[in-house]
Protein backbone atom coordinates (compact mmCIF):
# COMPACT_ATOMS: atom_id res chain seq x y z
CA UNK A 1 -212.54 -51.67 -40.75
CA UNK A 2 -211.98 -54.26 -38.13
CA UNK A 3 -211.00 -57.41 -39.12
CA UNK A 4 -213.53 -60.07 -39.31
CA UNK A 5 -210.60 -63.14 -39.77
CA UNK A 6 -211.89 -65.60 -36.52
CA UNK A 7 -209.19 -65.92 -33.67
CA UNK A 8 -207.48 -69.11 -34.30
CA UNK A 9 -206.91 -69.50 -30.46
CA UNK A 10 -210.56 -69.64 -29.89
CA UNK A 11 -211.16 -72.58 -33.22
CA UNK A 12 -208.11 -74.68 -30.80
CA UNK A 13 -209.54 -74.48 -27.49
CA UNK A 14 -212.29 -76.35 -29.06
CA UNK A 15 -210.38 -78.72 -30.44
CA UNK A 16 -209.30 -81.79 -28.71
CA UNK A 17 -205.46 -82.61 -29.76
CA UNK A 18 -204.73 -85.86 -30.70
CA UNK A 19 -201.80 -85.47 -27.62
CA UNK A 20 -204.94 -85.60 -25.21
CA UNK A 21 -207.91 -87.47 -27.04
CA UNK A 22 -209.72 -89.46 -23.76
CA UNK A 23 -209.18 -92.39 -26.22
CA UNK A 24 -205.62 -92.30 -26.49
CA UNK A 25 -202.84 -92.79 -23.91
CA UNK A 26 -201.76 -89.20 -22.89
CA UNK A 27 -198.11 -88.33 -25.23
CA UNK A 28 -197.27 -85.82 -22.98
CA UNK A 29 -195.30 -85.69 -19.64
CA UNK A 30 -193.64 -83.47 -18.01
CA UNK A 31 -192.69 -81.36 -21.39
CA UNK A 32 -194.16 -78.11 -22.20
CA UNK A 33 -197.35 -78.16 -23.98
CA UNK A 34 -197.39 -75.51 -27.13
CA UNK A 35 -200.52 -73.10 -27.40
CA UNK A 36 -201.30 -75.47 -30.46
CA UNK A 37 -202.30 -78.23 -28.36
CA UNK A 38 -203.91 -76.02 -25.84
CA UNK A 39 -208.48 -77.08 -25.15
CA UNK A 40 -210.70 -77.06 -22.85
CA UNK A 41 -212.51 -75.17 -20.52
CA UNK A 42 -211.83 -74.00 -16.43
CA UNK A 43 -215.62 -75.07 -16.01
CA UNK A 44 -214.03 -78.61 -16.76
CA UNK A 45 -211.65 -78.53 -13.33
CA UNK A 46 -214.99 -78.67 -11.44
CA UNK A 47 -215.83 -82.64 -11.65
CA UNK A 48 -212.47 -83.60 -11.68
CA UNK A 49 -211.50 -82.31 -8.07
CA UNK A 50 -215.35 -82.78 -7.43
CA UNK A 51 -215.04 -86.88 -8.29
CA UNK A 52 -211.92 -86.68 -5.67
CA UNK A 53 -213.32 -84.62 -3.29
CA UNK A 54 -216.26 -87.46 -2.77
CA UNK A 55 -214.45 -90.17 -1.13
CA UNK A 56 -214.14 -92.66 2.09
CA UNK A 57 -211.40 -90.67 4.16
CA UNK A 58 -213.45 -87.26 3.93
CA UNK A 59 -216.08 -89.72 5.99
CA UNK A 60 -213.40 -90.75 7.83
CA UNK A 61 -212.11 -87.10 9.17
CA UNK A 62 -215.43 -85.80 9.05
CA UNK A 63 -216.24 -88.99 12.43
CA UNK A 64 -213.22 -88.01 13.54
CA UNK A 65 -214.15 -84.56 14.73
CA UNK A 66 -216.87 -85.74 16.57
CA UNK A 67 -214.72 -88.51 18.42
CA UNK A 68 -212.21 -86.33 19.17
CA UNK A 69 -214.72 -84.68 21.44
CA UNK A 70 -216.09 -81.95 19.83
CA UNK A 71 -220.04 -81.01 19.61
CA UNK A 72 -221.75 -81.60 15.96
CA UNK A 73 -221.30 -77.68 15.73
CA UNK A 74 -217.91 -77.41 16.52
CA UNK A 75 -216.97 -80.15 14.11
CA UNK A 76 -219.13 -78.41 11.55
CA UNK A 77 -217.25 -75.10 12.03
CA UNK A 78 -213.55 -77.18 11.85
CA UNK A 79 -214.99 -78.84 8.19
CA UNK A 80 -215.69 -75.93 6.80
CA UNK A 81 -212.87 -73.62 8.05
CA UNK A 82 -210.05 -76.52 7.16
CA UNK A 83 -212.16 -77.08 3.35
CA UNK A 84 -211.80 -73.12 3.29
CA UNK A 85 -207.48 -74.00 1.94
CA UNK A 86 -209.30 -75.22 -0.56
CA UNK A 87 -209.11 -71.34 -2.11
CA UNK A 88 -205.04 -72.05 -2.34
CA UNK A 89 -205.32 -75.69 -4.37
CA UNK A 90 -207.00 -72.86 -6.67
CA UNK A 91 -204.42 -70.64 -6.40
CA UNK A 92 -201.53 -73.02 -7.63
CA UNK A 93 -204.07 -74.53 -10.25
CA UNK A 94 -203.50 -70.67 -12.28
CA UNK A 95 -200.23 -71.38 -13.32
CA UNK A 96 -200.77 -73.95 -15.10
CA UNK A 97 -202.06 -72.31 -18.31
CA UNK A 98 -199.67 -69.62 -17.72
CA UNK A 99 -197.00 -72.09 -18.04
CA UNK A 100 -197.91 -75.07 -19.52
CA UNK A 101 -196.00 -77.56 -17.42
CA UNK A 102 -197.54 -79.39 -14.46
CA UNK A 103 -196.27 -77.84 -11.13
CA UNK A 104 -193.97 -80.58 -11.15
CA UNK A 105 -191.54 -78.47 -13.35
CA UNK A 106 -193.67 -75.15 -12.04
CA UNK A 107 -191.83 -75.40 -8.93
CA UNK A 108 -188.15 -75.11 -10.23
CA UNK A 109 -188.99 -71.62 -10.15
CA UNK A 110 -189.17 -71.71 -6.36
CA UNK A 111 -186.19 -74.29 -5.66
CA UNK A 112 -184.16 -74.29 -8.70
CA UNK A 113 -183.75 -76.93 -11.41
CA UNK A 114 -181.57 -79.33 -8.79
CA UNK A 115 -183.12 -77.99 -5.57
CA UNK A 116 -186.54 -78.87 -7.26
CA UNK A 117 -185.61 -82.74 -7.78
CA UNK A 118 -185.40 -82.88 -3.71
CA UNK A 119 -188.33 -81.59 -3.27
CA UNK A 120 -190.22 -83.41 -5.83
CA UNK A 121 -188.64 -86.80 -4.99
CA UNK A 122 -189.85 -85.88 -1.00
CA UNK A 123 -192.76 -83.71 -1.55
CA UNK A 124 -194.30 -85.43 -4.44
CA UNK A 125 -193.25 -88.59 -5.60
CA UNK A 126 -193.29 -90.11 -1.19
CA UNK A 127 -196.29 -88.76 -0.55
CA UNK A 128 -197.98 -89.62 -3.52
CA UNK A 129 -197.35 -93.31 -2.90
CA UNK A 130 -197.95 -93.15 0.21
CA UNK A 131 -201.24 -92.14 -0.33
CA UNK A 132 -201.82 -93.78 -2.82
CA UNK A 133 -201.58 -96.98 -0.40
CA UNK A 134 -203.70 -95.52 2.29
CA UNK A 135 -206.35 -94.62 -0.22
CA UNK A 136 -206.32 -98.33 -2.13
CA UNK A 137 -206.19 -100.01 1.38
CA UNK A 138 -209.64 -98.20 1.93
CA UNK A 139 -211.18 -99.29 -1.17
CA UNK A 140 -209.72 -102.74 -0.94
CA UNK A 141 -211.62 -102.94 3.00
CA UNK A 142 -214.65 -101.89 0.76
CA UNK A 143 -214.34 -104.30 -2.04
CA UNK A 144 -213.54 -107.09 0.67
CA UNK A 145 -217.04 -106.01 2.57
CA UNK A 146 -218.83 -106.64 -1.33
CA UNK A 147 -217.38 -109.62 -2.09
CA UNK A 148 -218.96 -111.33 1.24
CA UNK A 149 -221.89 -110.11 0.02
CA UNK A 150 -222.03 -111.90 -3.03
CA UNK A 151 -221.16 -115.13 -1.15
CA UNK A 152 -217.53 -115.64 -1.76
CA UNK A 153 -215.11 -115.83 1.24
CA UNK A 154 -212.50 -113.13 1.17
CA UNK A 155 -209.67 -115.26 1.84
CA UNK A 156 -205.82 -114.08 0.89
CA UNK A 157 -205.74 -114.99 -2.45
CA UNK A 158 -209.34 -113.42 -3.03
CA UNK A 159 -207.74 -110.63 -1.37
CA UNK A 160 -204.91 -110.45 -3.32
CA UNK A 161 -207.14 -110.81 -6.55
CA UNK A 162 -209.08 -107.52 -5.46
CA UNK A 163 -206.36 -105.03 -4.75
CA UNK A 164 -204.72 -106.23 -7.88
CA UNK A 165 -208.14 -105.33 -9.87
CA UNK A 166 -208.74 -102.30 -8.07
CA UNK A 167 -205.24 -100.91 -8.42
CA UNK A 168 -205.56 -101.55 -12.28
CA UNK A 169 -208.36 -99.58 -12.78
CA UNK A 170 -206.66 -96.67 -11.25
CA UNK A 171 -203.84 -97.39 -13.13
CA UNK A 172 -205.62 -97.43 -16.52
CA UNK A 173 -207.58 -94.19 -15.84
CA UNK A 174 -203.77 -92.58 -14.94
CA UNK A 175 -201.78 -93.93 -18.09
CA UNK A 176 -204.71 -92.94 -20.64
CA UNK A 177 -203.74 -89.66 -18.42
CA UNK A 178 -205.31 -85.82 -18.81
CA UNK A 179 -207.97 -86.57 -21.71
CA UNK A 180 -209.60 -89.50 -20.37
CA UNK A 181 -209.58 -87.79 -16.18
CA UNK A 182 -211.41 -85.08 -18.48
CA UNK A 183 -213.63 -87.00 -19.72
CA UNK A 184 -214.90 -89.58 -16.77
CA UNK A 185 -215.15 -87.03 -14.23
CA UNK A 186 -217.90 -85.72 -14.83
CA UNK A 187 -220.21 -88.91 -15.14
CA UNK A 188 -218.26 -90.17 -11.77
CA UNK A 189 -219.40 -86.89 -10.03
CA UNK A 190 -222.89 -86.88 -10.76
CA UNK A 191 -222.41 -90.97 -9.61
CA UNK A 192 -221.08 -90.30 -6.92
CA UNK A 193 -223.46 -86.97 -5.87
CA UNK A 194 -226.82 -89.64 -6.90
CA UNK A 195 -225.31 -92.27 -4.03
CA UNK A 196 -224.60 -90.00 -1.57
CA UNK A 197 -227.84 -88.24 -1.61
CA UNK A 198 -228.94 -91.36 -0.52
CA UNK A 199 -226.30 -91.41 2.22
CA UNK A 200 -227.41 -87.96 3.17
CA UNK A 201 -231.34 -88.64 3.80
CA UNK A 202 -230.49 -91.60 5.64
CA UNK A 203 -227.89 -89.82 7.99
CA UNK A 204 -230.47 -87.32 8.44
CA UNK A 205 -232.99 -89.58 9.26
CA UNK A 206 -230.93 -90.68 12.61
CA UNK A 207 -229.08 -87.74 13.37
CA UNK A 208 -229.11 -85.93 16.66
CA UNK A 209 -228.58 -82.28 15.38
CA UNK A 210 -227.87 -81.60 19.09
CA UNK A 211 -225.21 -83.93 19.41
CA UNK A 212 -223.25 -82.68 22.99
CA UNK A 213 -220.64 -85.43 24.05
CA UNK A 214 -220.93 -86.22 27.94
CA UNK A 215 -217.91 -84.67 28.77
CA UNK A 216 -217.27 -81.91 26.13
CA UNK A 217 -213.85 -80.18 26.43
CA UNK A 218 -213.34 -76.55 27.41
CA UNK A 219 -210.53 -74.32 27.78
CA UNK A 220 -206.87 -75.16 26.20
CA UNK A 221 -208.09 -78.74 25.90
CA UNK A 222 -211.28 -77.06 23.42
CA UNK A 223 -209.31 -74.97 21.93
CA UNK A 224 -206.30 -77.48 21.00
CA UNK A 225 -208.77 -80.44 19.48
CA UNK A 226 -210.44 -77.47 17.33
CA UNK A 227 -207.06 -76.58 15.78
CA UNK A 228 -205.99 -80.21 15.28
CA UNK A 229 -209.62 -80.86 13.61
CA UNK A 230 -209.04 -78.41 11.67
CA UNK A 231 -205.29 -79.03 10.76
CA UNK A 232 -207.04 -82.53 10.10
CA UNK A 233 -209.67 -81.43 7.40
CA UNK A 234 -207.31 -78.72 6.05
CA UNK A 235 -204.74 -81.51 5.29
CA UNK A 236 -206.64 -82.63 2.27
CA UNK A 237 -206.92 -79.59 0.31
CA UNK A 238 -203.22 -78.24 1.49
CA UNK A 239 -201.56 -81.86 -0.03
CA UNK A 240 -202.85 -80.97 -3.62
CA UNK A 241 -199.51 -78.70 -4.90
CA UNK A 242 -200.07 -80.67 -8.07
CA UNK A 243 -203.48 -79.32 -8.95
CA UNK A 244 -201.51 -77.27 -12.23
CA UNK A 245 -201.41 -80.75 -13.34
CA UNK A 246 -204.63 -80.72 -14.38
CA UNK A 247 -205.00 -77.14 -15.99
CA UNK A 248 -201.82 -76.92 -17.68
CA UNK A 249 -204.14 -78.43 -21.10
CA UNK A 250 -206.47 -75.01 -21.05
CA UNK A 251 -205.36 -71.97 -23.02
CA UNK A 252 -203.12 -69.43 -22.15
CA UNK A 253 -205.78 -67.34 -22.27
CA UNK A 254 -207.96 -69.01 -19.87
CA UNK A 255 -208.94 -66.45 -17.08
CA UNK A 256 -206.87 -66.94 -14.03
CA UNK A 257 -210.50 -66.59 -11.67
CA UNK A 258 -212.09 -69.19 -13.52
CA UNK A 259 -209.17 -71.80 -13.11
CA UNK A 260 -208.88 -70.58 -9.08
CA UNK A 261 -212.54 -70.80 -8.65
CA UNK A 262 -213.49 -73.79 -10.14
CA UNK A 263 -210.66 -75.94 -9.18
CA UNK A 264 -211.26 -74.60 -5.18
CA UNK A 265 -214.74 -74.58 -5.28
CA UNK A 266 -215.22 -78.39 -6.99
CA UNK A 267 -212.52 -79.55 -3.72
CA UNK A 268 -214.00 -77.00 -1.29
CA UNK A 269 -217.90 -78.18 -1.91
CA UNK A 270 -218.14 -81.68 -2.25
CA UNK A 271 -215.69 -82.55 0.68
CA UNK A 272 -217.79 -80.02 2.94
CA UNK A 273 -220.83 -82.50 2.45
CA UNK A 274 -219.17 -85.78 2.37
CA UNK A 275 -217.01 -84.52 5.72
CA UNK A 276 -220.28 -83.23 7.34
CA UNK A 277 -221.98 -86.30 6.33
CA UNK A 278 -219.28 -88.40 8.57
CA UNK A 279 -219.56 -85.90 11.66
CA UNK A 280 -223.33 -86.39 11.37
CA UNK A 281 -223.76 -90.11 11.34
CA UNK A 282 -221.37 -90.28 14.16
CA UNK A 283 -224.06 -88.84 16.38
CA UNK A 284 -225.90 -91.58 15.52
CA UNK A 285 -223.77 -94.71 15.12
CA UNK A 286 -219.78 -95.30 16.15
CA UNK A 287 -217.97 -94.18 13.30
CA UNK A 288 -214.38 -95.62 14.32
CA UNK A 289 -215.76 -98.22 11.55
CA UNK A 290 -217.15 -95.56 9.07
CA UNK A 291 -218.21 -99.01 6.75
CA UNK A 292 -219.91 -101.19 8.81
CA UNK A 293 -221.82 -98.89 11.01
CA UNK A 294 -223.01 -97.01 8.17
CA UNK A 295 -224.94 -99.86 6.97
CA UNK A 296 -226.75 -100.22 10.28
CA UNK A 297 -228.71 -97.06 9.24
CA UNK A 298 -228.59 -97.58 5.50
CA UNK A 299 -231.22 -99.46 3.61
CA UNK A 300 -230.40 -102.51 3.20
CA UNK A 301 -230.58 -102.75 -0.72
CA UNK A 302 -228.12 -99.49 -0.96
CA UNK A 303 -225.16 -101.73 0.95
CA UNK A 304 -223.78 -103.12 -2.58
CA UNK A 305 -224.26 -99.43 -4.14
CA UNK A 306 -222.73 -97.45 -1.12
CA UNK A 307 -219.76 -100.03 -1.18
CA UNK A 308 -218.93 -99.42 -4.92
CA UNK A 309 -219.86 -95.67 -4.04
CA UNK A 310 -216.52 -95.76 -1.90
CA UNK A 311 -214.75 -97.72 -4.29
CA UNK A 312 -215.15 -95.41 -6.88
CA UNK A 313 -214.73 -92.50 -5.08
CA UNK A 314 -211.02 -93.56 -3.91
CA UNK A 315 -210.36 -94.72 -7.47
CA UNK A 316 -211.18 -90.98 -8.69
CA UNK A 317 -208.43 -89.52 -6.02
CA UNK A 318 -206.06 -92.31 -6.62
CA UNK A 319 -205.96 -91.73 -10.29
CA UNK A 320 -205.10 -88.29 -9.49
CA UNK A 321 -202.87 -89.30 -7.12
CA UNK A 322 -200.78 -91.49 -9.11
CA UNK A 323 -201.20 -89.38 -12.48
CA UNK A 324 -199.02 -87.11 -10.30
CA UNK A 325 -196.66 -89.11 -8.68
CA UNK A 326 -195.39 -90.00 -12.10
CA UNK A 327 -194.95 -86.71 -13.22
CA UNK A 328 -193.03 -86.56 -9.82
CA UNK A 329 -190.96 -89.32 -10.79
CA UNK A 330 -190.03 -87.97 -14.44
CA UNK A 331 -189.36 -84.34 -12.74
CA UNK A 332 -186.85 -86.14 -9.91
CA UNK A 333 -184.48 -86.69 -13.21
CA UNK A 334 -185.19 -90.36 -14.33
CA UNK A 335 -185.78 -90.68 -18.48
CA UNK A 336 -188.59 -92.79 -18.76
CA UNK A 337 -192.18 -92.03 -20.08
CA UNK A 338 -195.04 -90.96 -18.46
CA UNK A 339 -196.93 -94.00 -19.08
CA UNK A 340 -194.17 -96.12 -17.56
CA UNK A 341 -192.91 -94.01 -14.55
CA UNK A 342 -197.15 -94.14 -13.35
CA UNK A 343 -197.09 -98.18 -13.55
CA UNK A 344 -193.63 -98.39 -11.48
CA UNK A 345 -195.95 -95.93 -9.02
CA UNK A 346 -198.76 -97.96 -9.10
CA UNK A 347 -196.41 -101.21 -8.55
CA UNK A 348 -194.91 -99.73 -5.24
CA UNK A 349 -198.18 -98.87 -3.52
CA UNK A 350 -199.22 -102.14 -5.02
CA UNK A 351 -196.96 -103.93 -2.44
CA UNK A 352 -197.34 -101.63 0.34
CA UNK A 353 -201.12 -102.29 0.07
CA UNK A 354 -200.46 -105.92 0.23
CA UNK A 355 -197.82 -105.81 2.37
CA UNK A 356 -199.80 -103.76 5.17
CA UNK A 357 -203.29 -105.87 4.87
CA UNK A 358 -201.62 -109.12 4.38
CA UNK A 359 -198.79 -109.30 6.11
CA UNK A 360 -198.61 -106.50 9.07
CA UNK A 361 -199.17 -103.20 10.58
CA UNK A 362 -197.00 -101.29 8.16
CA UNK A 363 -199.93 -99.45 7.23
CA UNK A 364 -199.81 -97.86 10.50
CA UNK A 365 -196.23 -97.22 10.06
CA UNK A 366 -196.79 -95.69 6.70
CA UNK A 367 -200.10 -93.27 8.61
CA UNK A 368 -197.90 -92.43 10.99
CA UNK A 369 -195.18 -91.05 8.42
CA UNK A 370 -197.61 -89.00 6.85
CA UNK A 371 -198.83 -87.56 9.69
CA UNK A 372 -195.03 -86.43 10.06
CA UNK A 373 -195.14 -85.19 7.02
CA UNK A 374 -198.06 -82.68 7.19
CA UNK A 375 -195.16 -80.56 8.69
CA UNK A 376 -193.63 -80.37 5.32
CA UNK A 377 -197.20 -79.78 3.39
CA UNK A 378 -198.15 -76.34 5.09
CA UNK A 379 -194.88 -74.54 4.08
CA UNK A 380 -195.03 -76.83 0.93
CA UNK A 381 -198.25 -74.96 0.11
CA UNK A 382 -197.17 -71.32 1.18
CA UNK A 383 -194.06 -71.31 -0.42
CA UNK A 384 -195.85 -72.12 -4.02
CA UNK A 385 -198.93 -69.97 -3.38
CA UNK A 386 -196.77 -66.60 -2.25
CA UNK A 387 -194.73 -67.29 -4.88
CA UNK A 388 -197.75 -66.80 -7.76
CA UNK A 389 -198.65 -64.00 -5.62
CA UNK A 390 -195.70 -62.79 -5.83
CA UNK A 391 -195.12 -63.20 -9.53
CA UNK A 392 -198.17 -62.33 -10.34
CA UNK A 393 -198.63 -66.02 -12.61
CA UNK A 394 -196.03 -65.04 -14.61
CA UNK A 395 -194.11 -68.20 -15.40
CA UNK A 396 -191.98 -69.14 -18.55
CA UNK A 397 -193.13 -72.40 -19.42
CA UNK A 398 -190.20 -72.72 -22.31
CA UNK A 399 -187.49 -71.81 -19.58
CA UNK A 400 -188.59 -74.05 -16.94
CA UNK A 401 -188.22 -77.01 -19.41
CA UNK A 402 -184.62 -76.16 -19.30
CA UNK A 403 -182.87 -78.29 -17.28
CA UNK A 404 -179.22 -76.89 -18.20
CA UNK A 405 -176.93 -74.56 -15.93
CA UNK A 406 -177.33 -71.83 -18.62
CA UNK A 407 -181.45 -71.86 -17.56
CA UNK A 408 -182.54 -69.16 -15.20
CA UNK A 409 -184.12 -71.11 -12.93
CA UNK A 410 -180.50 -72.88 -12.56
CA UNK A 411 -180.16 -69.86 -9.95
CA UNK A 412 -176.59 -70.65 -7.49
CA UNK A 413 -175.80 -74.61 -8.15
CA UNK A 414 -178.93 -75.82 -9.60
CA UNK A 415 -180.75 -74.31 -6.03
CA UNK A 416 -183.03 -71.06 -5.39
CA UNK A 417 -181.67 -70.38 -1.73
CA UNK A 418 -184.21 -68.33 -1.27
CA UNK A 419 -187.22 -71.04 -1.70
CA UNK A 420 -184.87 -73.66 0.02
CA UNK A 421 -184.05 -71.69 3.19
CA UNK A 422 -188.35 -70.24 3.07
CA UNK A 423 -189.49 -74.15 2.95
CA UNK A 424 -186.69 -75.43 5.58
CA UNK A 425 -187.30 -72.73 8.35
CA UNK A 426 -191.10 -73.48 8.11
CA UNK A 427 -190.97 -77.05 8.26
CA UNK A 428 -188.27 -76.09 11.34
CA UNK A 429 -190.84 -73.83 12.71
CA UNK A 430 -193.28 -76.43 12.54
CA UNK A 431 -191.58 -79.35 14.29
CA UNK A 432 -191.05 -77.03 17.23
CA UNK A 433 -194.95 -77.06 17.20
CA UNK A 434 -196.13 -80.45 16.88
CA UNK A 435 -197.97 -82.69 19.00
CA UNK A 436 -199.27 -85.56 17.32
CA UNK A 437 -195.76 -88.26 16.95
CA UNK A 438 -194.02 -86.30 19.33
CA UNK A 439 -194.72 -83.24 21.55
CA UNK A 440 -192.62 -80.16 20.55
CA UNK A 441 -191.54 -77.44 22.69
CA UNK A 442 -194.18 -74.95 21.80
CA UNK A 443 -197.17 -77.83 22.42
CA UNK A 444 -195.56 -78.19 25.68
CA UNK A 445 -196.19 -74.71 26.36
CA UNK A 446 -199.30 -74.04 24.83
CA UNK A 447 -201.32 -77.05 26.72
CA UNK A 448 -200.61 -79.47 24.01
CA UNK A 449 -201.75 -77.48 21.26
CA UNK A 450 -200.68 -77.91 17.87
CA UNK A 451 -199.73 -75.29 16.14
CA UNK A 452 -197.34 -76.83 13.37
CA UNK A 453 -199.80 -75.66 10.30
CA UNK A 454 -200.17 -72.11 11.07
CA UNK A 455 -196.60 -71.35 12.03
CA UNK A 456 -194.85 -73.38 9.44
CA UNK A 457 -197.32 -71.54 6.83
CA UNK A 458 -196.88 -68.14 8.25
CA UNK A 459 -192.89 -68.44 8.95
CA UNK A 460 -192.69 -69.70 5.55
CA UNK A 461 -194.59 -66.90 3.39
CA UNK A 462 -192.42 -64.34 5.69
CA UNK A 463 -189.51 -65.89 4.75
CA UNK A 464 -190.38 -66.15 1.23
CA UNK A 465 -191.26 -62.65 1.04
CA UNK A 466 -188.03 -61.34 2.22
CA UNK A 467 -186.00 -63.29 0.72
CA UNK A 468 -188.09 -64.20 -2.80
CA UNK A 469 -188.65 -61.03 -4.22
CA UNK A 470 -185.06 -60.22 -6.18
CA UNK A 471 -185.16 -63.67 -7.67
CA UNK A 472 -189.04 -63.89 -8.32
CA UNK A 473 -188.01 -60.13 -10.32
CA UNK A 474 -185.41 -61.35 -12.26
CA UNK A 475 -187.47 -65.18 -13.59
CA UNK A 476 -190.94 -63.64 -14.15
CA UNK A 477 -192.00 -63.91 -17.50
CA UNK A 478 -193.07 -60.73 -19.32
CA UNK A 479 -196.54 -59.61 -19.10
């Protein structure tokens, strides 16, 4: 007779462990979480990438397109081609059950244990903060725009006062950590959907749906501010390597499709709308100041609402942000907690932030690094994703915790050659395409287009392929 004794997997997964109670500062970091502690639901991943999918910059890029020179349609096509990576932030999201480790330690498997601390302390943790700076100088431009609202002059120390505040928040939601992202994400989501349904009628409203620019590229020109639109929008999506940080909680036995789908399609959806949103009102109004000429066609009692709407929003992808670039920072070697290595984060960007509103342009400086860096993302990206393929989401969550020369992921010298050499000839590949900081050889050729994303992506997963397979055979874990 069949046993009727329950499965004591399914009692845990619902079962909140005290490690990850939304009321408690988060205990773990970058260690391995047991099956013990393991809850949740994929359904969950939904509002959390949904919450940071719903923000200013997708606005931003979305006006872009249209200022670039591109027709309403053509922009429409870019957003939802570049939102369509969206299906590989799902991809890397899988292992995270299978492992349980954020793909902060995930990715020794594709660098080694030393090779891994380069890439995190490059890849992650300077990125991250760098981000996390662009995003908070956003919402601070926002919180600046309420504040004169409410009659008080935003002078520097006012200014000062608000970044400080809005940084904290972040900060807090980060260094409660996994439980408490959990938990909010959902009620910011349906926030966030409520204000900018209210965004979306009112675009609507003034929208010309047959938006044509007077002088409308054609040819190379068309075809090269299509692929950078779309390299633009496809950015977004391709930066989030860390998305295992956020599934690594759910059981082992969490279907692989429902963490893929639900993490892709809540950054996929929502950034769609929000991104389409931008590219329509900039028929309408000049969006190369998304804030104040959106109020020109908003009601005037929504102002307050839609400027905490965009506040919010970049708190929700900032939290992620720096939840991540701590992990970063405990994976790059240093021994200090979670908790701690997240305000040190926070701290830096802090002083960027203040540094580039206050003081200078080094916000600009910082922009145009990152846009160096998309080079590095696309192979970033490919290397991780073919290597799950590859693997089949087999990954050794005990084993990758081992940081010792006897671990097999310690591979020749603390280095996987074979991820190092895959990542460096993309990112080599790519630089010969570029055109944005610089114009590389194969721009010149091509009429200026730039082709850095595709090539670096595509050289990348070749390389990884040939060169992967023996050492992705000999670290899977067992089925």
């Amino acid at each position: 007779m069949a046993s009727t004794i329950p499965d004591p997997g399914a009692a845990r997964a619902e079962v909140t462990p005290p490690a990850d109670r939304p009321g408690g500062i988060e205990a773990h970091g970058i260690d391995h979480i047991s099956d013990e502690e393991r809850h949740g639901n994929p359904r969950q991943l939904f509002a959390v990438w949904a919450a940071a999918s719903v923000n200013y910059l997708s606005l931003v890029v979305g006006g872009a397109l249209v200022l670039m020179g591109l027709t309403l349609w053509q922009s429409l096509a870019a957003i939802v081609v570049g939102n369509l990576f969206s299906v590989l932030t799902g991809l890397v999201a899988t292992p995270g059950p299978a492992a349980g480790a954020p793909s902060e330690v995930i990715t020794r498997a594709l660098y080694g244990v030393i090779g891994n601390r380069v890439n995190n302390a490059i890849g992650g943790w300077l990125v991250s903060v760098c981000y996390f700076a662009l995003n908070l100088a956003a919402a601070a431009t926002a919180a600046f725009a309420l504040v004169e609202k409410l009659g008080i002059t935003a002078n520097t120390p006012v200014k000062v006062v608000v970044i400080v505040v809005i940084a904290a928040l972040t900060l807090g939601i980060s260094v409660y950590g996994h439980g408490l992202i959990i938990k909010l994400y959902l009620p910011i989501t349906l926030a966030l959907a409520g204000s900018f349904t209210v965004v979306a009628l009112a675009v609507f409203r003034h929208a010309d749906f047959s938006y044509v620019p007077a002088e409308p590229p054609t040819g190379t020109d068309l075809w090269a501010a299509l692929i950078a639109g779309t390299a633009m929008v496809a950015s977004g999506p391709l930066s989030y390597t860390t998305s295992a940080d956020f599934s690594r909680y759910l059981p082992r036995t969490a279907p692989p499709k429902a963490v893929a789908g639900w993490t892709a399609l809540g950054s996929f959806a929502p950034s769609v709308v929000v991104c389409s949103l931008g590219a329509f009102a900039a028929t309408a109004v000049d969006m190369t100041d998304p804030q104040n000429a959106l109020q020109e066609i908003l009601p005037g009692w929504f102002t307050p609402v839609f400027l905490l709407s965009l506040i919010l929003g970049t708190i929700s992808i900032n939290a992620l942000t720096a939840y991540s670039a701590g992990l970063a920072l405990q994976a790059v070697g240093l021994r200090i907690r979670r908790t701690v290595s997240v305000l040190f984060d926070g701290a830096v960007a802090v002083s960027l932030t203040l540094y580039g509103l206050l003081a200078s342009n080094f916000l600009d400086t910082v922009s145009n690094a990152l846009q160096a860096i998309t080079v590095l993302i696309g192979p970033l990206m490919a290397v991780y994703a073919t290597d799950v393929v590859l693997r089949r989401n087999r990954y050794d969550g005990v084993a990758l915790s081992d940081e010792t020369p006897g671990s097999p992921f310690w591979f020749t010298g603390g280095v996987n050659w074979a991820g190092a050499a895959s990542l460096l000839t993309g990112v080599a590949a790519a630089a010969l395409c570029v055109n944005t900081f610089y114009t590389g050889p194969v721009a010149a050729g091509t009429g200026g287009m730039d082709l850095s994303l595709p090539v670096g992506m595509v050289v990348s997963t070749v390389m990884y392929v040939v060169l992967g397979r023996r050492a992705v055979a000999a670290t899977a874990a067992p089925h």
